[in-house]
PDB file of N, CA and C in Angstrom:
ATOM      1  N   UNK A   1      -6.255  -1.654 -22.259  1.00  0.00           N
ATOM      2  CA  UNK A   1      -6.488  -1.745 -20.830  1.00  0.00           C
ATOM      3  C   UNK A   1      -7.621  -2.715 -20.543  1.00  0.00           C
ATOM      4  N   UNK A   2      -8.235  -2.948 -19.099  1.00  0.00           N
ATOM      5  CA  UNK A   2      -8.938  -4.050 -18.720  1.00  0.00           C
ATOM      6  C   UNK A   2     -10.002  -3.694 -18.774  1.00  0.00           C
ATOM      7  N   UNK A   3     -10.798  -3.874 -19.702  1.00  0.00           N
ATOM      8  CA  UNK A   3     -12.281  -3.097 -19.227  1.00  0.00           C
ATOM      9  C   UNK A   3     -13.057  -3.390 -17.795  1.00  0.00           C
ATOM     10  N   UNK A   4     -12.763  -4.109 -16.980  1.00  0.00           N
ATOM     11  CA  UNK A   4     -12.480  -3.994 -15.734  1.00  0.00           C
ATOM     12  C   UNK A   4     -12.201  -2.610 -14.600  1.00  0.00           C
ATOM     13  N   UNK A   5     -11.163  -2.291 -15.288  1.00  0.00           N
ATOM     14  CA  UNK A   5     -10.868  -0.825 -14.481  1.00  0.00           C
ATOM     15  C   UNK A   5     -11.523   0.219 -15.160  1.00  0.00           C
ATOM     16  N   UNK A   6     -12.002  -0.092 -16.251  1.00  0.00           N
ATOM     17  CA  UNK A   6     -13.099   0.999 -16.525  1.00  0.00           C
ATOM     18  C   UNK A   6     -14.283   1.123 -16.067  1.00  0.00           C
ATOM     19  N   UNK A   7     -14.849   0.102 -15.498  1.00  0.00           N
ATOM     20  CA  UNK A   7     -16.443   0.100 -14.935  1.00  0.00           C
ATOM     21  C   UNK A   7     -16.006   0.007 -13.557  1.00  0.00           C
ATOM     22  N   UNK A   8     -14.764  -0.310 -13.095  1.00  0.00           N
ATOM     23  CA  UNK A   8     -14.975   0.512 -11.297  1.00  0.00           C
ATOM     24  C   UNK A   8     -14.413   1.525 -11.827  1.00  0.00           C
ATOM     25  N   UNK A   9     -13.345   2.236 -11.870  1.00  0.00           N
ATOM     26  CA  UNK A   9     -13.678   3.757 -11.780  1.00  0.00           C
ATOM     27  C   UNK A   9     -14.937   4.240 -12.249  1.00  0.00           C
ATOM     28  N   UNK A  10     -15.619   3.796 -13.508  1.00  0.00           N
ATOM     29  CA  UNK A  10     -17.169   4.286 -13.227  1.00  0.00           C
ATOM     30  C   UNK A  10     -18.180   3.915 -12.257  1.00  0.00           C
ATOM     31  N   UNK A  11     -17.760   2.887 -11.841  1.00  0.00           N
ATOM     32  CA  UNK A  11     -19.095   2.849 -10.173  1.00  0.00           C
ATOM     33  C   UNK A  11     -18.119   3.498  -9.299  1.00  0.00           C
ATOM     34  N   UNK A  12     -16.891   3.988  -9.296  1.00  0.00           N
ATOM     35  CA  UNK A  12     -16.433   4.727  -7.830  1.00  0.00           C
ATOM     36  C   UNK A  12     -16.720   6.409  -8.288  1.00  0.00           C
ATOM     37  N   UNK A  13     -16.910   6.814  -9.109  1.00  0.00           N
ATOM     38  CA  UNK A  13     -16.957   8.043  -9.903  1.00  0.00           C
ATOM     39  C   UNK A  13     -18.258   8.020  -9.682  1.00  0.00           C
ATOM     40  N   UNK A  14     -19.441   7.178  -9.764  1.00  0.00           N
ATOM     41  CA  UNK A  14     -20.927   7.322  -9.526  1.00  0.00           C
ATOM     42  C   UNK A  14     -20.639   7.755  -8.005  1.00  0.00           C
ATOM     43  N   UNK A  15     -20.371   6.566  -6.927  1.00  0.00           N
ATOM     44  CA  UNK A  15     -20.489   6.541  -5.963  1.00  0.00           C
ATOM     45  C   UNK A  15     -20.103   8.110  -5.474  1.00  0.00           C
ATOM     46  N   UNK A  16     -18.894   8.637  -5.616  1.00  0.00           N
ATOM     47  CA  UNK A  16     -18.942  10.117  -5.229  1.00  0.00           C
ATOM     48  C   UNK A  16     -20.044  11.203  -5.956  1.00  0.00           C
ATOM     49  N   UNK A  17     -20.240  11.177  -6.916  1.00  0.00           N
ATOM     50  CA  UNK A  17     -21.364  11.659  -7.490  1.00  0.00           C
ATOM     51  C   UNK A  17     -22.448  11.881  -6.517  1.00  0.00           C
ATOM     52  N   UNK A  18     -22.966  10.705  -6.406  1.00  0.00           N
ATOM     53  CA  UNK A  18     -24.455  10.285  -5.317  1.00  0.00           C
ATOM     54  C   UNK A  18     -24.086  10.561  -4.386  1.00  0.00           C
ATOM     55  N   UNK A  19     -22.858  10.602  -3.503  1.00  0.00           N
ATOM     56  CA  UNK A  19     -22.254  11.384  -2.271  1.00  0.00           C
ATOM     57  C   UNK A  19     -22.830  12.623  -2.173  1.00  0.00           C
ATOM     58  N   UNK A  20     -22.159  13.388  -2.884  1.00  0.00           N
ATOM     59  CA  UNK A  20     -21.910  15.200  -3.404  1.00  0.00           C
ATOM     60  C   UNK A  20     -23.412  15.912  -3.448  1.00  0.00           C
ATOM     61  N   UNK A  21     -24.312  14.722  -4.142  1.00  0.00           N
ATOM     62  CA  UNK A  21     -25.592  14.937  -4.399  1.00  0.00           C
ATOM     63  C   UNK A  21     -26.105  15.281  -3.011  1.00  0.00           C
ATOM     64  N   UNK A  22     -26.161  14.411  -2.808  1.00  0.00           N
ATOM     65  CA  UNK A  22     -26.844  14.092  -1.625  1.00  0.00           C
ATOM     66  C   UNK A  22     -26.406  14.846   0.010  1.00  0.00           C
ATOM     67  N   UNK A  23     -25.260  15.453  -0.106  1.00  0.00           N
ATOM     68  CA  UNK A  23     -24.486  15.894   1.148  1.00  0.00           C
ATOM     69  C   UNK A  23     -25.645  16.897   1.747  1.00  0.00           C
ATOM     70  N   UNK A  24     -26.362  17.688   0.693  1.00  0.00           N
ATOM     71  CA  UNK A  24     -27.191  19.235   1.463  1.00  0.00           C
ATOM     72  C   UNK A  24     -28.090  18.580   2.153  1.00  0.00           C
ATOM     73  N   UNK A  25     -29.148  17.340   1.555  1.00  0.00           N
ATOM     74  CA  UNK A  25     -30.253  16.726   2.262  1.00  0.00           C
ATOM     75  C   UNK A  25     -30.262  15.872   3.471  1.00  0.00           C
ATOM     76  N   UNK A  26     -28.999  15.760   3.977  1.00  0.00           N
ATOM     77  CA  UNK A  26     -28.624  14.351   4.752  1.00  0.00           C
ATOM     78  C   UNK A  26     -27.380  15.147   5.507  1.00  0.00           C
ATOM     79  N   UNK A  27     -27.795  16.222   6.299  1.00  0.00           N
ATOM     80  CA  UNK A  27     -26.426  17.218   7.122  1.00  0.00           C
ATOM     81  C   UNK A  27     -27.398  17.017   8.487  1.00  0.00           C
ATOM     82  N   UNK A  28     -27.773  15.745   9.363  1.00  0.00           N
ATOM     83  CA  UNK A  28     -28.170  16.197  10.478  1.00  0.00           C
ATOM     84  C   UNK A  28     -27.068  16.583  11.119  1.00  0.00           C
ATOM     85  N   UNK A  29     -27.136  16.082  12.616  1.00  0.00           N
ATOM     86  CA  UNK A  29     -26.141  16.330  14.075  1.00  0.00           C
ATOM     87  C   UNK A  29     -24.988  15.592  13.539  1.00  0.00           C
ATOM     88  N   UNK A  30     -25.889  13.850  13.076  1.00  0.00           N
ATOM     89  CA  UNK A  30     -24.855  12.510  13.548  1.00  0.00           C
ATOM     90  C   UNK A  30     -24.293  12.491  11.887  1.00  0.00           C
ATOM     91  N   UNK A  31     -24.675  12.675  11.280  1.00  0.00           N
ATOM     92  CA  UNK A  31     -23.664  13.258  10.199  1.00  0.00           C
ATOM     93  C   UNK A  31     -22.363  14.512  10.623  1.00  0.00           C
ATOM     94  N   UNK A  32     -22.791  15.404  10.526  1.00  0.00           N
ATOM     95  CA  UNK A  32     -21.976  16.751  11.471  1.00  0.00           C
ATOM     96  C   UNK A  32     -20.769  15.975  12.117  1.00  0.00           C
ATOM     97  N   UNK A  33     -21.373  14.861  13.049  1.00  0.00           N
ATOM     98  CA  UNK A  33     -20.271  14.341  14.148  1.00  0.00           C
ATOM     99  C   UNK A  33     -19.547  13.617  13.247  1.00  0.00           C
ATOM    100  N   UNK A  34     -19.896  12.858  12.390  1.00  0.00           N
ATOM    101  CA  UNK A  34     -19.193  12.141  11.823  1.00  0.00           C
ATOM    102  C   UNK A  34     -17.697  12.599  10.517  1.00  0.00           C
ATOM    103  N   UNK A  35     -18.709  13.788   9.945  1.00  0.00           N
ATOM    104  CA  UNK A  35     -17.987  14.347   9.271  1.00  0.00           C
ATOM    105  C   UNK A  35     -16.148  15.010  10.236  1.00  0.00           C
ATOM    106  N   UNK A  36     -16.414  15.623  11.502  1.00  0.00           N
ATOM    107  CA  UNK A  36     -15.987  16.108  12.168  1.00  0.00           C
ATOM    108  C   UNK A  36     -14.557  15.416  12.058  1.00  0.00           C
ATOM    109  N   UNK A  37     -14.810  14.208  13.334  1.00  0.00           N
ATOM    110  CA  UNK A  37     -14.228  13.376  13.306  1.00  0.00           C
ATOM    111  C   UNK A  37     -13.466  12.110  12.689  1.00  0.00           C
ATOM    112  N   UNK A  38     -13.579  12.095  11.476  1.00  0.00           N
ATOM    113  CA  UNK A  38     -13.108  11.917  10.253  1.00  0.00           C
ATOM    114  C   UNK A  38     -11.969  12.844   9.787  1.00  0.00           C
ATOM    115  N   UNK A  39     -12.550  14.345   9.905  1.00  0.00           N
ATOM    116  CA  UNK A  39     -11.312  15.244   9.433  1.00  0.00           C
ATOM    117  C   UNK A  39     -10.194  15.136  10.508  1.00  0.00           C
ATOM    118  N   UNK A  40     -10.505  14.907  11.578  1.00  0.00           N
ATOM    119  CA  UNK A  40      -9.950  14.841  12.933  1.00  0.00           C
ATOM    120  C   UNK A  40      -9.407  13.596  12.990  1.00  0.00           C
ATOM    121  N   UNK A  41      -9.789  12.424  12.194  1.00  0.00           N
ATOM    122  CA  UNK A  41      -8.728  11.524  12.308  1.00  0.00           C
ATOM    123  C   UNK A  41      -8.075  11.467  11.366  1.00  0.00           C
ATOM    124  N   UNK A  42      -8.016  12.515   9.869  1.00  0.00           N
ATOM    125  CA  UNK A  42      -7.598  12.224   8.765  1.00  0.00           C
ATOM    126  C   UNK A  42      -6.404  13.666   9.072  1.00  0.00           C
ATOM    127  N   UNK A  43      -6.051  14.193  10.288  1.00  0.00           N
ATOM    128  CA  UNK A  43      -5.391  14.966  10.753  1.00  0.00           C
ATOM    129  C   UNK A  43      -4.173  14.699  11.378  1.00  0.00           C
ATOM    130  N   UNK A  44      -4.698  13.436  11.819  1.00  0.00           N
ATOM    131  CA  UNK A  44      -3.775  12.954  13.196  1.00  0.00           C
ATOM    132  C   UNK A  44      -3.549  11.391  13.078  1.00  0.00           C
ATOM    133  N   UNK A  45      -3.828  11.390  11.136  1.00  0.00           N
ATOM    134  CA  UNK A  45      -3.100  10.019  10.794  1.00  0.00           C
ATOM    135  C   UNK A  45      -1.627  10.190  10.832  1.00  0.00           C
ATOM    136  N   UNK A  46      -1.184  10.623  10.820  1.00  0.00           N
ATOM    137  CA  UNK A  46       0.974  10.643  10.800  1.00  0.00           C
ATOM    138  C   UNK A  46       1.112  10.527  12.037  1.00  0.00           C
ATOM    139  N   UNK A  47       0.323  10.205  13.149  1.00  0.00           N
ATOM    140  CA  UNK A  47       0.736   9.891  14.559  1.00  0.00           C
ATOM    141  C   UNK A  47       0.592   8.801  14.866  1.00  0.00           C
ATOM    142  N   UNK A  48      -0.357   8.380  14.308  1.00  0.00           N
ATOM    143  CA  UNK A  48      -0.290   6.764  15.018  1.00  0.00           C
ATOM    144  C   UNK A  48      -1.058   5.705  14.210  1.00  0.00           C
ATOM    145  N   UNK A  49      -1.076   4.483  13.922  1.00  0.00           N
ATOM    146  CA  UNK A  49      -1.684   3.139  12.895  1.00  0.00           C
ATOM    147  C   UNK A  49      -3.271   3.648  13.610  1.00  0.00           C
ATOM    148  N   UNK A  50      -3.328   3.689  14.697  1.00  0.00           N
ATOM    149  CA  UNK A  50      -4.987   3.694  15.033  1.00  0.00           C
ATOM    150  C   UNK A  50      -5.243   4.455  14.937  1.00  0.00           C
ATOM    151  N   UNK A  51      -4.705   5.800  14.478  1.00  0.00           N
ATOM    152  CA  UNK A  51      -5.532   6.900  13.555  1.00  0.00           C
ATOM    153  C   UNK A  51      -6.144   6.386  12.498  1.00  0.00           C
ATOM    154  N   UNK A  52      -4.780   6.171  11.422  1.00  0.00           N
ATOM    155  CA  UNK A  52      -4.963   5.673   9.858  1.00  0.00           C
ATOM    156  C   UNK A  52      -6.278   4.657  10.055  1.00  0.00           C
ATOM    157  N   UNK A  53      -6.384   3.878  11.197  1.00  0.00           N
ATOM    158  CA  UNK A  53      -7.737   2.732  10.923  1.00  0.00           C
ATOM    159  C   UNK A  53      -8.917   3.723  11.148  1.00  0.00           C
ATOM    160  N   UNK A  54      -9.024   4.609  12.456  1.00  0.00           N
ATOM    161  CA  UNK A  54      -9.844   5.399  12.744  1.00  0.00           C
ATOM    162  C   UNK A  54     -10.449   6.277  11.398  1.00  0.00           C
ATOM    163  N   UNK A  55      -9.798   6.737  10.492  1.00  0.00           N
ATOM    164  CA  UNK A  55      -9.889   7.737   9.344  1.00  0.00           C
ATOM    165  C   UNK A  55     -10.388   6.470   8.425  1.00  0.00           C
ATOM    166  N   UNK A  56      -9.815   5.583   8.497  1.00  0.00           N
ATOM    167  CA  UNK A  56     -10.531   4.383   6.931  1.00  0.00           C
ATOM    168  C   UNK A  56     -11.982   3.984   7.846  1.00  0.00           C
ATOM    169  N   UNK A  57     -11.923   4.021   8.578  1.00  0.00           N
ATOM    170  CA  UNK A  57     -13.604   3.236   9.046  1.00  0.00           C
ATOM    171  C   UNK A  57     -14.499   4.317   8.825  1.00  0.00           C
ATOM    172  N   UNK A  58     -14.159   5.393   9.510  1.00  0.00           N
ATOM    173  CA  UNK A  58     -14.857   6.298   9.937  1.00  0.00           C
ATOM    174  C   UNK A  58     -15.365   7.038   8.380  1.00  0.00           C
ATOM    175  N   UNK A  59     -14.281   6.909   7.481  1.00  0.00           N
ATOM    176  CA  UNK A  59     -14.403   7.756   5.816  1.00  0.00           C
ATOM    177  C   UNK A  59     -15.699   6.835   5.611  1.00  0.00           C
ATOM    178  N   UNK A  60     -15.214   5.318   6.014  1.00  0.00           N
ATOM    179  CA  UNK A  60     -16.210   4.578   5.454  1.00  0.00           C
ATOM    180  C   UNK A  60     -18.096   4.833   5.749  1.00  0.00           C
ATOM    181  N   UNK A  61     -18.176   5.046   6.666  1.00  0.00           N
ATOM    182  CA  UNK A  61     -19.309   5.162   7.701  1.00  0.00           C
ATOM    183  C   UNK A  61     -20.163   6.545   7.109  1.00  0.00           C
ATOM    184  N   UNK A  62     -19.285   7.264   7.487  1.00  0.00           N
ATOM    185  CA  UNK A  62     -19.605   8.695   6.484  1.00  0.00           C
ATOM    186  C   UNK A  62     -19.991   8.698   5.730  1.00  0.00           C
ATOM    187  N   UNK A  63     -19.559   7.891   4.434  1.00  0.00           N
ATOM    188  CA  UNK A  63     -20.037   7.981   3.150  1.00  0.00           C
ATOM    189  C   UNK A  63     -20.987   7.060   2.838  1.00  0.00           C
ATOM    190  N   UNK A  64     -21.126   5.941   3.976  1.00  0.00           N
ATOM    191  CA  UNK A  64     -22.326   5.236   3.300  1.00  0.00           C
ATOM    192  C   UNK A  64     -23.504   5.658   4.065  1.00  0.00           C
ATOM    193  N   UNK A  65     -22.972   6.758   5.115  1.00  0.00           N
ATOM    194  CA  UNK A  65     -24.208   7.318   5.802  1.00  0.00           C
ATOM    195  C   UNK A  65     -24.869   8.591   4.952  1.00  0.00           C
ATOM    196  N   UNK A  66     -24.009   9.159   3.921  1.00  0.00           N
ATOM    197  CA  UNK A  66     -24.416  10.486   3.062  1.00  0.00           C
ATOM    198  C   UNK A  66     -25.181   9.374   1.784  1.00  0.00           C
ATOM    199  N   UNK A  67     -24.447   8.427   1.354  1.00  0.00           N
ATOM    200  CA  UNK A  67     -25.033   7.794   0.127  1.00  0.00           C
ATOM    201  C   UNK A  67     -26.441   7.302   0.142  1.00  0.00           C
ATOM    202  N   UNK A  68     -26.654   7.012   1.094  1.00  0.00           N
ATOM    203  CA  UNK A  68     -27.832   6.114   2.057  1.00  0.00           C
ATOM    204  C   UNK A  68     -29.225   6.904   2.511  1.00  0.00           C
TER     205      UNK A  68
END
């Protein structure tokens, strides 16, 4: 295999790591909201394309707001 796909799945395997870590210290409001609404668009992706974008931005935002 590519040793390539071995060192990103190990920096995407860190990256949730340092997520998970970090989720208890970093739970304000605007986290809360974010988390929310994320599940809420990752709900009401089979309805429409601007869900599915809503749920990829929003996953995104989330997680670099818990990593961060």
């Amino acid at each position: 295999m590519n040793i390539d796909y071995f060192e990103y799945l190990s920096r995407a395997a860190d990256y949730i790591y340092q997520i998970f870590k970090r989720l208890d210290r970093n739970i304000d409001a605007w986290t809360k909201v974010l988390l929310c609404y994320t599940g809420l668009s990752f709900m009401m992706m089979n309805q429409a394309l601007i869900w599915k974008i809503h749920f990829f931005c929003f996953s995104l935002f989330t997680a670099t707001r818990i990593r961060d």
